[in-house]
C-alpha atoms as a PDB file:
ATOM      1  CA  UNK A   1     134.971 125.232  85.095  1.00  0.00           C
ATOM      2  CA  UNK A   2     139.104 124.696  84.991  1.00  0.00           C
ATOM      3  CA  UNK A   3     139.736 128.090  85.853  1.00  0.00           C
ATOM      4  CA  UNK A   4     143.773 128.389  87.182  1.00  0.00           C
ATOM      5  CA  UNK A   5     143.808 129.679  90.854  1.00  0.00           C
ATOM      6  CA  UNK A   6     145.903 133.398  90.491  1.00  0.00           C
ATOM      7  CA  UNK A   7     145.847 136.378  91.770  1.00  0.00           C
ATOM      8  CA  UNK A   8     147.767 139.623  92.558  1.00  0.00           C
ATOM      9  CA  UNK A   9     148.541 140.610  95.589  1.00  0.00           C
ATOM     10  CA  UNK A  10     150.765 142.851  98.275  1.00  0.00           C
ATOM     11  CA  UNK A  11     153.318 141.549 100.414  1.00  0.00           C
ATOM     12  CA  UNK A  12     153.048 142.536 103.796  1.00  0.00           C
ATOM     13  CA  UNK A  13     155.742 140.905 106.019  1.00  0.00           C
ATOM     14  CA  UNK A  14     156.665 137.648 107.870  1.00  0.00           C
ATOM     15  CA  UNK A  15     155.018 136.137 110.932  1.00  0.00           C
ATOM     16  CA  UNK A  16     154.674 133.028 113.140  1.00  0.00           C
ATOM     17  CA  UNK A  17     151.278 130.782 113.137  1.00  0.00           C
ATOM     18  CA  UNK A  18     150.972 127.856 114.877  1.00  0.00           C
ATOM     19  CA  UNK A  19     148.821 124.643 113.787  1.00  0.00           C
ATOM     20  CA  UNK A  20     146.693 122.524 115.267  1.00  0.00           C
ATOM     21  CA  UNK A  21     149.707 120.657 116.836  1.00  0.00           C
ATOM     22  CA  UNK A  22     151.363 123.279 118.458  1.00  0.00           C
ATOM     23  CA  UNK A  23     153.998 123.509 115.747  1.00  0.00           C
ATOM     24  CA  UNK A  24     155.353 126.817 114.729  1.00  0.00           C
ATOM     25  CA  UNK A  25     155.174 127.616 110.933  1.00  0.00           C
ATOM     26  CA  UNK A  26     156.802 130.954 109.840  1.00  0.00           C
ATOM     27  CA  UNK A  27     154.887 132.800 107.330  1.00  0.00           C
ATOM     28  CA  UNK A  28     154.798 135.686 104.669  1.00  0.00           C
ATOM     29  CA  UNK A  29     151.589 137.669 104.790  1.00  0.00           C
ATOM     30  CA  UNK A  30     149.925 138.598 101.060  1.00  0.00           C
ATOM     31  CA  UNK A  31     147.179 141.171 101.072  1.00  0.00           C
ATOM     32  CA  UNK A  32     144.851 140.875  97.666  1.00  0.00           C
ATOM     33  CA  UNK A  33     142.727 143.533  97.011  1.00  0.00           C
ATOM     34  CA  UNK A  34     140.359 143.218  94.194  1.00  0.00           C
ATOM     35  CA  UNK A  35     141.536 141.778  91.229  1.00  0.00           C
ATOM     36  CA  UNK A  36     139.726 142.513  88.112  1.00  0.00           C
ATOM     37  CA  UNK A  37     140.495 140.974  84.745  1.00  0.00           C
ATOM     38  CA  UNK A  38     141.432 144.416  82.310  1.00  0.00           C
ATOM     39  CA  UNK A  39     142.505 141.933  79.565  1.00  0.00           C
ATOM     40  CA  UNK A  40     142.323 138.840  78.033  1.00  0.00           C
ATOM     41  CA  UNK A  41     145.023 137.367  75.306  1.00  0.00           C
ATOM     42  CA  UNK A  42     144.381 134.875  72.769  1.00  0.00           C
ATOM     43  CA  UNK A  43     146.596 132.457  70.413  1.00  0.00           C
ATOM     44  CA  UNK A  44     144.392 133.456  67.045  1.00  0.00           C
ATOM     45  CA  UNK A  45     144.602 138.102  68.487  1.00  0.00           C
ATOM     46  CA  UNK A  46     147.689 137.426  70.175  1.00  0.00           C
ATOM     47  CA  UNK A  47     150.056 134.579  69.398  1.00  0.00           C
ATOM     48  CA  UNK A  48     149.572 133.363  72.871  1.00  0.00           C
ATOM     49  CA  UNK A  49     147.489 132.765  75.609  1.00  0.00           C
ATOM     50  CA  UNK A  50     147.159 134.660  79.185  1.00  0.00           C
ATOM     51  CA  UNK A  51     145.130 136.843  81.313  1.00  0.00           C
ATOM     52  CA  UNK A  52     145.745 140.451  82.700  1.00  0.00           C
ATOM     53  CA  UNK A  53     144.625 141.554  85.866  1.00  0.00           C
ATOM     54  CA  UNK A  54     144.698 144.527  87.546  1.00  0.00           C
ATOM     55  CA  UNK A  55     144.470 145.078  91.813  1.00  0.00           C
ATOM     56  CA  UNK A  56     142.172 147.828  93.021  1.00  0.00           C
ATOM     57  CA  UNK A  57     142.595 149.337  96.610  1.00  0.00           C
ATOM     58  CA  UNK A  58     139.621 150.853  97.743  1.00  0.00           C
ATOM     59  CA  UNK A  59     141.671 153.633  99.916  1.00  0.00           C
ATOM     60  CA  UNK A  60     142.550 154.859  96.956  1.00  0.00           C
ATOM     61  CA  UNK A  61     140.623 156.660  93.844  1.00  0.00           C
ATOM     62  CA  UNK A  62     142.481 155.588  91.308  1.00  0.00           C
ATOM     63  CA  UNK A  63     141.565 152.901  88.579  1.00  0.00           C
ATOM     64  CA  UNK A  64     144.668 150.701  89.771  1.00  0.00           C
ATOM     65  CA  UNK A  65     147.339 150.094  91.873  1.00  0.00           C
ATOM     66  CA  UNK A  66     149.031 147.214  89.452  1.00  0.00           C
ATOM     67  CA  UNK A  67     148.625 145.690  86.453  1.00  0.00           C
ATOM     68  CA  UNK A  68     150.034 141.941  85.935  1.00  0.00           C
ATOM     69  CA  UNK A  69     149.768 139.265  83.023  1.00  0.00           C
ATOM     70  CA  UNK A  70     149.423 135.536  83.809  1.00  0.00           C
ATOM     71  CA  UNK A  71     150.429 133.587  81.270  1.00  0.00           C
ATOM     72  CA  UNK A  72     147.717 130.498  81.033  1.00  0.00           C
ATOM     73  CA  UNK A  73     146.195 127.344  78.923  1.00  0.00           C
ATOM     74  CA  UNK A  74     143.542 129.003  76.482  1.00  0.00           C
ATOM     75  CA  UNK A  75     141.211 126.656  78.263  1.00  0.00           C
ATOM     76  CA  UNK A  76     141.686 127.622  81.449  1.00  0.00           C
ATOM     77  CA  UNK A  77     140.444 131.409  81.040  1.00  0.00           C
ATOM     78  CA  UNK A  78     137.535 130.475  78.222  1.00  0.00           C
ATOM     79  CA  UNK A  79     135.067 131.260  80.672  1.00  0.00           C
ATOM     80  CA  UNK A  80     136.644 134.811  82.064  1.00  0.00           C
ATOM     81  CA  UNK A  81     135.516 138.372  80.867  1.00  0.00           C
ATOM     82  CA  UNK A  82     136.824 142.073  80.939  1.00  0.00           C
ATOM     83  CA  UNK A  83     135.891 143.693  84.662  1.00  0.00           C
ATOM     84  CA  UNK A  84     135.294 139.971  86.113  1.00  0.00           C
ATOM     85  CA  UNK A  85     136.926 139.846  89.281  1.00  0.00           C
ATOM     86  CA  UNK A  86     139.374 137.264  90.260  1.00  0.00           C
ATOM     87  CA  UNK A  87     138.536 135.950  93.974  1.00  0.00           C
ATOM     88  CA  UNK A  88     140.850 134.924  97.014  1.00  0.00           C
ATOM     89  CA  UNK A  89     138.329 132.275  97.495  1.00  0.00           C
ATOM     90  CA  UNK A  90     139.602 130.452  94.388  1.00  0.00           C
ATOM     91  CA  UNK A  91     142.431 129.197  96.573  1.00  0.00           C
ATOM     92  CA  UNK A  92     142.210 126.386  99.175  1.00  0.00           C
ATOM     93  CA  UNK A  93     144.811 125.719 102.601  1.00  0.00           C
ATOM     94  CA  UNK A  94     147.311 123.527 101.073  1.00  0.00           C
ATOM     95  CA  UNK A  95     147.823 124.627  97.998  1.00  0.00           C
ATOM     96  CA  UNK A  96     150.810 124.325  95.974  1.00  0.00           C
ATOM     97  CA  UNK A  97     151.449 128.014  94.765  1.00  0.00           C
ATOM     98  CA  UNK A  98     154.560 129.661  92.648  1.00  0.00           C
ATOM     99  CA  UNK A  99     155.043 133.325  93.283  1.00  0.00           C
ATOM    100  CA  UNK A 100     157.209 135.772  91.184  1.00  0.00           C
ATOM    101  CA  UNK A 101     158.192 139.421  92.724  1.00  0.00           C
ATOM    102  CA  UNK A 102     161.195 141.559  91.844  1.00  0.00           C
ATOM    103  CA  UNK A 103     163.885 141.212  94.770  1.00  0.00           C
ATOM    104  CA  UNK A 104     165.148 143.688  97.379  1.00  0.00           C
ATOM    105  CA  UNK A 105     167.589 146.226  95.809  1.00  0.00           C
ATOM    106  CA  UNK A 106     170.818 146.416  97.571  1.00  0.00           C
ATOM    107  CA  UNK A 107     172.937 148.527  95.338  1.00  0.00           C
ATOM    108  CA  UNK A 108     176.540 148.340  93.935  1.00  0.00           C
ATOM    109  CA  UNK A 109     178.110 145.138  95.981  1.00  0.00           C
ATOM    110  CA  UNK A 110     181.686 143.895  96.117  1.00  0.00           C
ATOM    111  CA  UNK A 111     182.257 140.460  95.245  1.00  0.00           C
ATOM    112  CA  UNK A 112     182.088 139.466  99.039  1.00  0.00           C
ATOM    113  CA  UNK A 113     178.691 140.122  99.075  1.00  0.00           C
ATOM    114  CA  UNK A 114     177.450 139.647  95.635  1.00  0.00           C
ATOM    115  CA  UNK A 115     179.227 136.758  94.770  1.00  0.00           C
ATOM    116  CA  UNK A 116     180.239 135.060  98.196  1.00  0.00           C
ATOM    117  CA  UNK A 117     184.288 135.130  97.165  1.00  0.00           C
ATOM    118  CA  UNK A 118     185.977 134.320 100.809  1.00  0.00           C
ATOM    119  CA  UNK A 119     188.157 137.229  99.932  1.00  0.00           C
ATOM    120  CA  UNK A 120     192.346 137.329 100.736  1.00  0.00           C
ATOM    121  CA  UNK A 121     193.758 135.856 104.208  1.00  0.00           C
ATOM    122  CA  UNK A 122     193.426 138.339 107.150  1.00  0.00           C
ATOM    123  CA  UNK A 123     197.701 138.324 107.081  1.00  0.00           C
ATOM    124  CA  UNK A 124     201.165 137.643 105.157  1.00  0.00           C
ATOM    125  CA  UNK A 125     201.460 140.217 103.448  1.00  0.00           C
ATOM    126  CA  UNK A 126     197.518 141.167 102.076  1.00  0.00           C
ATOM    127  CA  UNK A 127     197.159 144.500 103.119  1.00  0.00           C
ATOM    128  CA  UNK A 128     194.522 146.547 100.989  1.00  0.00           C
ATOM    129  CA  UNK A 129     193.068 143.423  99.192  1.00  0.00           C
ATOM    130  CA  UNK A 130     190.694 141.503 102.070  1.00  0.00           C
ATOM    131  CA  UNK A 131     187.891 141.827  99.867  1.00  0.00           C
ATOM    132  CA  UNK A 132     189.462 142.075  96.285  1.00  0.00           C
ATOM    133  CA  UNK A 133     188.305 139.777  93.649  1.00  0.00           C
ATOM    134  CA  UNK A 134     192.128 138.343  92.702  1.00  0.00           C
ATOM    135  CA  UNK A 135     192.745 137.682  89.488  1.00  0.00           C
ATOM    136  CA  UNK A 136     190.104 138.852  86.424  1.00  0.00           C
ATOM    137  CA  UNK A 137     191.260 138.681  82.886  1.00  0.00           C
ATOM    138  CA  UNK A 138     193.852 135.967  81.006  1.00  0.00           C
ATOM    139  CA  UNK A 139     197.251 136.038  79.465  1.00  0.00           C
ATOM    140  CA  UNK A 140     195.683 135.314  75.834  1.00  0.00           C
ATOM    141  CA  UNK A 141     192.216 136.005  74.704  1.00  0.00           C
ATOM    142  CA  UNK A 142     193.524 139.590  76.823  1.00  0.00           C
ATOM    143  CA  UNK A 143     190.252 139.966  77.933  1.00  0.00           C
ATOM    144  CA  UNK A 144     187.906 139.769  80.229  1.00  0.00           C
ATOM    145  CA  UNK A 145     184.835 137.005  79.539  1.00  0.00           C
ATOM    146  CA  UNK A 146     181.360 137.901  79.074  1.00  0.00           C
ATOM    147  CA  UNK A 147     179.623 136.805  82.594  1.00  0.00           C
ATOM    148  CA  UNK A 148     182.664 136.954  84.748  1.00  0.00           C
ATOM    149  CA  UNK A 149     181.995 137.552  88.707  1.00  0.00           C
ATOM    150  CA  UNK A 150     182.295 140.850  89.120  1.00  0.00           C
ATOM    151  CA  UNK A 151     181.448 143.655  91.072  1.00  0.00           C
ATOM    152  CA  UNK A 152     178.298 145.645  90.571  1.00  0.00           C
ATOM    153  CA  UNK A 153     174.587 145.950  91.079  1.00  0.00           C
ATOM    154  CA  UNK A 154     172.579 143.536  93.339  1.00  0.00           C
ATOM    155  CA  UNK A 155     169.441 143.008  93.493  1.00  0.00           C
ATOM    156  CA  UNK A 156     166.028 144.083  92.098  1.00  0.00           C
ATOM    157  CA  UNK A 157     165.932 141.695  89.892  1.00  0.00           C
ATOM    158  CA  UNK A 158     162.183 139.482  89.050  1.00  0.00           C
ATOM    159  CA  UNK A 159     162.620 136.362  90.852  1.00  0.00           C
ATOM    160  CA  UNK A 160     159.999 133.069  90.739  1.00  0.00           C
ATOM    161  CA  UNK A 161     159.919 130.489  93.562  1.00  0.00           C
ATOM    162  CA  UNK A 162     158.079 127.345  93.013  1.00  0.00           C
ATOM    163  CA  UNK A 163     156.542 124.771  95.231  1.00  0.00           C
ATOM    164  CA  UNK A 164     155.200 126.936  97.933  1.00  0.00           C
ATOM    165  CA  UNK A 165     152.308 126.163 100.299  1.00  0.00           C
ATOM    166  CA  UNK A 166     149.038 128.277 101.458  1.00  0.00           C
ATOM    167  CA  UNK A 167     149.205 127.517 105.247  1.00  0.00           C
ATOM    168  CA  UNK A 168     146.216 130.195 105.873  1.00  0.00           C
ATOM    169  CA  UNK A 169     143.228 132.057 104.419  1.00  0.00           C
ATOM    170  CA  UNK A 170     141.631 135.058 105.754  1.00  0.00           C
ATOM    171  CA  UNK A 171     138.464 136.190 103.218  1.00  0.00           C
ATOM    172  CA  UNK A 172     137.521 138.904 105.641  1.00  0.00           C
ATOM    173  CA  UNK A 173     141.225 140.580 105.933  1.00  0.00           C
ATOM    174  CA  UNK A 174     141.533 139.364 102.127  1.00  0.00           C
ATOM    175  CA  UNK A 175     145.543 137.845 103.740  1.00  0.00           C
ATOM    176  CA  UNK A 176     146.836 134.414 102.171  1.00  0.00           C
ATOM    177  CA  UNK A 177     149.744 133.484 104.491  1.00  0.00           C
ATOM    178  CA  UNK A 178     152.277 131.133 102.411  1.00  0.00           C
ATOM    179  CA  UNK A 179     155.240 129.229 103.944  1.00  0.00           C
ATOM    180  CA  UNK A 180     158.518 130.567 104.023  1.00  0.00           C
ATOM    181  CA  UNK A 181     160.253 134.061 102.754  1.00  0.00           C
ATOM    182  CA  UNK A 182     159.078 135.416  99.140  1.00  0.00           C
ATOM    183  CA  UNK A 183     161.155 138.166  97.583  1.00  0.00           C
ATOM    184  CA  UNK A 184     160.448 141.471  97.441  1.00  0.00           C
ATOM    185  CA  UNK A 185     159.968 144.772 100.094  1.00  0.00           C
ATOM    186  CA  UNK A 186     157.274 144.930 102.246  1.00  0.00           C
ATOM    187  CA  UNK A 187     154.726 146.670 100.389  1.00  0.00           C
ATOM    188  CA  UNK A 188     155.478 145.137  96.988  1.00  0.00           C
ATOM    189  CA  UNK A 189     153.240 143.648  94.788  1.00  0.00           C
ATOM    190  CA  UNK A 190     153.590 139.845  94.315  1.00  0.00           C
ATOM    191  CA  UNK A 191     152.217 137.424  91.368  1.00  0.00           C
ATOM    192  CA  UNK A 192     150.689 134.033  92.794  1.00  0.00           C
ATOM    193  CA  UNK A 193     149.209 131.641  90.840  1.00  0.00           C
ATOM    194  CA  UNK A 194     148.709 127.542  90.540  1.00  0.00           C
ATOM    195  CA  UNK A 195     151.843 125.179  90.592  1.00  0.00           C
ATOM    196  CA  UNK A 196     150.364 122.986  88.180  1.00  0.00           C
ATOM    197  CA  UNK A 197     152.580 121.692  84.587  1.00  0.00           C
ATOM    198  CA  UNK A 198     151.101 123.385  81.969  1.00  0.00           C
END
């Protein structure tokens, strides 16, 4: 059965694990409650092909927590039903996993921040402008262009990142621990599913 490896899952925060040679790997912690397929989309009901599943904590009474959609090969989720579970044991150490969450909000930014300008010299004459953008519109079109640097909000924004590994599997504490940082707040819910070309 070619059933993709996914799953939905909350992010929990960064660590250090060490392998079997001593060398440090840093870590973000994912904790995957059940995941339970609500629904299941088609090319001839839907015009395309995925799988929705939903996480259920069991601290909670609730029906769930989150609801996600994977978007999949009609093959590859023949074989799933409504209220099958999806299980951590799917996955394997080594892995090759992308991961979408929605990035840390960080409000309305300067261009400093936002944009990494380097901002007006410290002296000569730049009093008031350290951190001012310079110049923004043009002598003719007088206006200013659609997608021009600007100030404004940062963040929170869905974000994918590709090519990352499972160092570590914990069934019992239901944790995956994948190498490197993953966007998002600790506490947010992550998507995680096969790196494979579809």
């Amino acid at each position: 059965m070619n059933i993709m490896k996914l799953i939905l899952g909350k992010k929990i925060g960064m660590t250090t694990i060490y392998d079997s040679e001593g060398k440090a790997q840093n870590v973000t912690l994912v904790e995957s409650d059940k995941n339970i397929v609500t629904q299941i989309r088609t090319f001839d009901k839907d015009g395309y092909s995925a799988v929705q599943v939903g996480v259920k904590s069991s601290k909670k009474n609730r029906e769930f927590d989150k609801i996600e959609e994977f978007r999949t090969k009609e093959d590859q989720i023949k074989d799933l039903k409504i209220k099958d579970e999806i299980k951590l044991e799917n996955f394997e150490v080594g892995d090759i996993v992308k991961l979408t969450g929605i990035t840390k909000g960080k409000g309305y930014q300067g261009v400093v921040k936002k944009w990494g300008f380097a901002g007006s010299p410290a002296s000569h004459g730049h009093r008031h402008d350290l951190r001012a953008p310079g110049s923004i519109g043009s002598a003719y079109p007088q206006k200013v262009f659609k997608g021009k640097k600007m100030s404004g909000r940062m963040g929170g924004n869905t974000k994918t990142i590709k090519n990352l590994k499972v160092i570590l599997i914990d069934l019992e504490k239901r944790l995956l621990a994948i190498k490197g940082a993953i966007p998002g707040n600790d506490g947010s819910f992550v998507k995680i599913w096969s790196d494979n070309k579809f």
